[in-house]
N, C-alpha and C. Protein backbone atom coordinates (compact mmCIF):
# COMPACT_ATOMS: atom_id res chain seq x y z
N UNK A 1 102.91 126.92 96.46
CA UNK A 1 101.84 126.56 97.38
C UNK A 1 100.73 125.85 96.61
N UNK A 2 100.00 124.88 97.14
CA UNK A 2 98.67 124.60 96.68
C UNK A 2 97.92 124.85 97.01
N UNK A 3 97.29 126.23 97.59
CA UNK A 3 95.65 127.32 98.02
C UNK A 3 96.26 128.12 96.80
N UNK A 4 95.83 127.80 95.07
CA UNK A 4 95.42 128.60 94.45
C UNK A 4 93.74 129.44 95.06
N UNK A 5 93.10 128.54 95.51
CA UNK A 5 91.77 129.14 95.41
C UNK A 5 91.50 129.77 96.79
N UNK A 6 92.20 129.79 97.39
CA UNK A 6 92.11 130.66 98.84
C UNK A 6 93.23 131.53 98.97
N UNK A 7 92.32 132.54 99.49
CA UNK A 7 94.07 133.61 99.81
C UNK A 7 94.33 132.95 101.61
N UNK A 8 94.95 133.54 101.76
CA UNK A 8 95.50 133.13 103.23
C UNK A 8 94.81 133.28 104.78
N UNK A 9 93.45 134.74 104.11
CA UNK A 9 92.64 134.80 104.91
C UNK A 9 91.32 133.73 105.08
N UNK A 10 91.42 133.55 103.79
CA UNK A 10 90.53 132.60 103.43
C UNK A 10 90.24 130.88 103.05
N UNK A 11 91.40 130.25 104.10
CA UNK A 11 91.36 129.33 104.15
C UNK A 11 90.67 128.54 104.98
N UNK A 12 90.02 127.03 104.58
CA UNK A 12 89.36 126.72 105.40
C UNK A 12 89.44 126.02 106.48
N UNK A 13 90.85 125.93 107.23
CA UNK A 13 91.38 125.85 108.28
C UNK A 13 91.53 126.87 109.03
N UNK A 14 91.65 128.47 108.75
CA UNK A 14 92.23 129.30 109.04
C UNK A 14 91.35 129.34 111.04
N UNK A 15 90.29 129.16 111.21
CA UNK A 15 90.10 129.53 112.47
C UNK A 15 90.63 128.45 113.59
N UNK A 16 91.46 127.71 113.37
CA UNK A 16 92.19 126.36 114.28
C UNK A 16 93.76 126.73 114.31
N UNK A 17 94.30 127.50 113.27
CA UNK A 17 95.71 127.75 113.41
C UNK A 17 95.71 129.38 113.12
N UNK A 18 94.79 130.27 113.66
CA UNK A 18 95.14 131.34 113.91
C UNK A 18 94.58 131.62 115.60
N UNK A 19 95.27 132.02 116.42
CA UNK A 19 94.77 132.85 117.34
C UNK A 19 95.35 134.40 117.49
N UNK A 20 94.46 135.03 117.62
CA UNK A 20 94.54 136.80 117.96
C UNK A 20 95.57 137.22 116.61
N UNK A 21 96.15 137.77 116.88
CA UNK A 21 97.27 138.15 115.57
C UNK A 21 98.18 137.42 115.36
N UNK A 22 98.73 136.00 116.02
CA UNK A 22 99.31 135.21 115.73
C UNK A 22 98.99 134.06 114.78
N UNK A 23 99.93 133.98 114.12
CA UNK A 23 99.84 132.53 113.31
C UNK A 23 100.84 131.12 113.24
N UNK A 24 99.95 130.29 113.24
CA UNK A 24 100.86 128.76 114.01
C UNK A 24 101.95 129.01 112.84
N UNK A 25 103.47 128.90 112.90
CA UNK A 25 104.52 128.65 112.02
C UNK A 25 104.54 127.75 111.04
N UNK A 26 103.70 126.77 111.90
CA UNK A 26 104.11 125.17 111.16
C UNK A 26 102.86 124.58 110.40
N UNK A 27 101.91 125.62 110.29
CA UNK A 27 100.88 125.59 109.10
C UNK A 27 100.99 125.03 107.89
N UNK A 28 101.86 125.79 107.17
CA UNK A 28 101.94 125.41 105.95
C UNK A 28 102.66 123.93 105.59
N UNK A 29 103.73 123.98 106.51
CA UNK A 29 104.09 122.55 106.57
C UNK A 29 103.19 121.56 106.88
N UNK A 30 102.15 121.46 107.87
CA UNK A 30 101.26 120.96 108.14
C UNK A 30 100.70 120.40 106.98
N UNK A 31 99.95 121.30 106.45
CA UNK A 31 99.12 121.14 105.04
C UNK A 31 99.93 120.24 104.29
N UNK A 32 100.86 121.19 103.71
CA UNK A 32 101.99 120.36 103.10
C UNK A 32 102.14 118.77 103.18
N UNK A 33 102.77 118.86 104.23
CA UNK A 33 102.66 117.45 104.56
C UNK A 33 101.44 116.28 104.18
N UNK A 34 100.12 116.74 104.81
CA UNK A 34 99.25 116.10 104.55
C UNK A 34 98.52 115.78 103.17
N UNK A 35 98.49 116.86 102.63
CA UNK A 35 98.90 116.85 100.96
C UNK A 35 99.12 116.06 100.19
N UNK A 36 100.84 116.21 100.69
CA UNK A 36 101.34 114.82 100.11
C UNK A 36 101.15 113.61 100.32
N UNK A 37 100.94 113.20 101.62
CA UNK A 37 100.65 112.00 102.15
C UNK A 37 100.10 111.55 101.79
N UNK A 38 98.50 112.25 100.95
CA UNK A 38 97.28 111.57 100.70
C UNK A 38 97.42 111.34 99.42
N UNK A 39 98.21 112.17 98.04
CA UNK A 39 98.65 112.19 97.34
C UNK A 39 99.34 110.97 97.14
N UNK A 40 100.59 110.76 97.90
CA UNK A 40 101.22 109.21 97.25
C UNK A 40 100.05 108.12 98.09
N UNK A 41 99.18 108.14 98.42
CA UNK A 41 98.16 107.05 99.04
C UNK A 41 97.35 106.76 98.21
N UNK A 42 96.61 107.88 97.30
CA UNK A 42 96.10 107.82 96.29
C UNK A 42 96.62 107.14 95.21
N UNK A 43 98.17 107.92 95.18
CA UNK A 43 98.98 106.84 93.79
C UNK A 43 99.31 105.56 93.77
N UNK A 44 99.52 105.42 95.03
CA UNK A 44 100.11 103.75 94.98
C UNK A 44 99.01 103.17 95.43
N UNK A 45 97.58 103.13 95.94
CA UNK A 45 97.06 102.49 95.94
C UNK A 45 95.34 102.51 95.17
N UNK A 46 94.87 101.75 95.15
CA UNK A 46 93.31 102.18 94.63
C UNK A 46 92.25 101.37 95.55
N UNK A 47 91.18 102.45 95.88
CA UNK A 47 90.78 101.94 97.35
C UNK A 47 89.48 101.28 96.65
N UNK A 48 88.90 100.56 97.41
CA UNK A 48 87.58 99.87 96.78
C UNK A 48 86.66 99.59 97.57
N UNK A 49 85.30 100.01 98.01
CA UNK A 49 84.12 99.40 98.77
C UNK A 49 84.33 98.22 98.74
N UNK A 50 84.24 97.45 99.78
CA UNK A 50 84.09 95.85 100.12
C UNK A 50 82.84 95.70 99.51
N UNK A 51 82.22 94.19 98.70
CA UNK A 51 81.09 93.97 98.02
C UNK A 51 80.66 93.56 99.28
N UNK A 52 80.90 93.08 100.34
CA UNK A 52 80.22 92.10 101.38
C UNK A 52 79.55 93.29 102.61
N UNK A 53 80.15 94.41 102.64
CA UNK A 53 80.33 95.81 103.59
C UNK A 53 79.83 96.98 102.84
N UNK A 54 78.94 97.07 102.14
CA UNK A 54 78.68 98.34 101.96
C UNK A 54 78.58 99.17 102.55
N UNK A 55 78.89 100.69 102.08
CA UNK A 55 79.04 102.15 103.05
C UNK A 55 77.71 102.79 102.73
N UNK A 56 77.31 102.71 103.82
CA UNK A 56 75.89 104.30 103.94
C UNK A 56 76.71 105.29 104.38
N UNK A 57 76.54 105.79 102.94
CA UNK A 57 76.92 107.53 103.21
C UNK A 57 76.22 108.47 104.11
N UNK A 58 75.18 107.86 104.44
CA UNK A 58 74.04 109.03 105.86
C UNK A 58 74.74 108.45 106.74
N UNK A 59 75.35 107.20 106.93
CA UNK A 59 75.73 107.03 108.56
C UNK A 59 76.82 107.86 109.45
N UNK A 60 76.29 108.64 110.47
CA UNK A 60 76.77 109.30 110.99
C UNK A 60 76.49 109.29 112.48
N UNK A 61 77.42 109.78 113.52
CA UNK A 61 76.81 109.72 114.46
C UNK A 61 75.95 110.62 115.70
N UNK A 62 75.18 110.45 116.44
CA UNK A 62 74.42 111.30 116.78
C UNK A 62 75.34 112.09 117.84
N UNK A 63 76.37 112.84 117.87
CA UNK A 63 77.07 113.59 118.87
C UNK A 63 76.98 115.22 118.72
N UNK A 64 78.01 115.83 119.59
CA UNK A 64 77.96 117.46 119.10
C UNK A 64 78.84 117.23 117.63
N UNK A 65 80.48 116.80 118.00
CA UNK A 65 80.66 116.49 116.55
C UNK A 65 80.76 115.73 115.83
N UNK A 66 80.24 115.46 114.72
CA UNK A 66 79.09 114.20 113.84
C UNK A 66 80.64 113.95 113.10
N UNK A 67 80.39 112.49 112.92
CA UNK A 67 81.57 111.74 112.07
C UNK A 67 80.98 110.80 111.85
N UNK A 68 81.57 109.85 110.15
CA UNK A 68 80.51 109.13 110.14
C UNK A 68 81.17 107.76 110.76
N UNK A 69 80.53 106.75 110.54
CA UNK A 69 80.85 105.48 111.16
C UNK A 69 82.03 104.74 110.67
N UNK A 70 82.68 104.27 110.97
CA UNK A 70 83.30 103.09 110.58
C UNK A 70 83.30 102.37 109.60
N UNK A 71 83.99 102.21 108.60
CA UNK A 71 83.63 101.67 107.05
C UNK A 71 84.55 100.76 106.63
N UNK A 72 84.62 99.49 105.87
CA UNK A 72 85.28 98.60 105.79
C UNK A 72 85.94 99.25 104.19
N UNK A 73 87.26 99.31 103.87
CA UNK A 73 87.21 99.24 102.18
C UNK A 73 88.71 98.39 102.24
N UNK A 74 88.51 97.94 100.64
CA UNK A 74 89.91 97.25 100.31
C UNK A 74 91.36 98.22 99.47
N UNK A 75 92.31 97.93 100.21
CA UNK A 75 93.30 99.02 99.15
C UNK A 75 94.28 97.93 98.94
N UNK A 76 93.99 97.99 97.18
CA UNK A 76 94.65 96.86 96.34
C UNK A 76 95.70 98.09 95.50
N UNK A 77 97.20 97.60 95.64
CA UNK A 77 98.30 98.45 95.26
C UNK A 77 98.20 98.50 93.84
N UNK A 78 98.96 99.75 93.14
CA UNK A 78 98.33 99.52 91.75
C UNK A 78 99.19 98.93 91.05
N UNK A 79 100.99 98.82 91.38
CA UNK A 79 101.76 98.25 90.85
C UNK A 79 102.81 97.29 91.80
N UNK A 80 103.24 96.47 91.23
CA UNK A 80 103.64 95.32 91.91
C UNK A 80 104.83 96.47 92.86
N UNK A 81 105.42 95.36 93.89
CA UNK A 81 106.33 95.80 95.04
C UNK A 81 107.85 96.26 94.53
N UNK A 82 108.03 95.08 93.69
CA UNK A 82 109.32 95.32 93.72
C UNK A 82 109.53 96.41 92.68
N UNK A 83 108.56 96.62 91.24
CA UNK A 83 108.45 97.52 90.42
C UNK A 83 108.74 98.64 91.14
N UNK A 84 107.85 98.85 92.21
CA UNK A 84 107.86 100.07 93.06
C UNK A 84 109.51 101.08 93.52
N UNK A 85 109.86 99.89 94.31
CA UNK A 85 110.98 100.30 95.09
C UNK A 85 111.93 100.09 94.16
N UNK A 86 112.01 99.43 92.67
CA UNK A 86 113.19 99.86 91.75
C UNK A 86 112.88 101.72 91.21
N UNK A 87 111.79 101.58 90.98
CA UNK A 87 111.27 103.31 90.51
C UNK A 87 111.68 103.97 92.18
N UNK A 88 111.78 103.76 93.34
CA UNK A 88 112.38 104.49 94.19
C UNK A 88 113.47 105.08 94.56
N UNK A 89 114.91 103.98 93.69
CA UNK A 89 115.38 103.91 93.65
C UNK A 89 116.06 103.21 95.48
N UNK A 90 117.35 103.54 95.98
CA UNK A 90 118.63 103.10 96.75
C UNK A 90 117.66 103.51 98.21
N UNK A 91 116.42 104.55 97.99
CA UNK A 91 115.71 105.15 99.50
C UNK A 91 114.56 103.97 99.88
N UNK A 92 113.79 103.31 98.77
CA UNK A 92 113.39 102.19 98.99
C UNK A 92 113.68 100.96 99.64
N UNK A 93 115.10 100.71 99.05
CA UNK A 93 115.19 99.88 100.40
C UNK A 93 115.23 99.14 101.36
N UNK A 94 114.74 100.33 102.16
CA UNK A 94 115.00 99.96 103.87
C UNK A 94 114.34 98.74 104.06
């Protein structure tokens, strides 16, 4: 698992996928999943503030729940394509 730092009661999702004494099944996969996702997004790419678009980090919006605005950035891959999908090997590919 990756919640070294939370036990299971103490996660900070825990009040959206628990109701009463039940617990959603597909939790951990959930996480899981997303995890990874952001993980190879991170690896293969490197994200960058647009010089022309800068982000205000206060911008947010005035609702019950606050999110911030809309932000322009660039994601420049870190290694060429085809490099890629030879390190993927035969699942690449498609």
């Amino acid at each position: 698992m990756f919640y070294t730092l939370f036990s299971d009661d103490a996660l900070p999702h825990a009040d959206c996928m628990y109701t009463m004494r039940r617990v959603c099944p597909g939790m951990y996969l959930a996480n899981d999943s997303l995890f990874m996702t952001f993980a190879l997004l991170l690896w293969s790419f490197r994200i960058f503030e647009r010089p022309d678009a800068p982000i205000d980090p206060d911008a947010y919006t005035d609702t019950l729940i606050s999110r911030p605005f809309p932000f322009e950035v660039d994601f420049v891959p870190r290694m060429d394509e085809k490099l890629l999908r030879m390190m993927m090997g035969p699942e690449g590919d498609a």
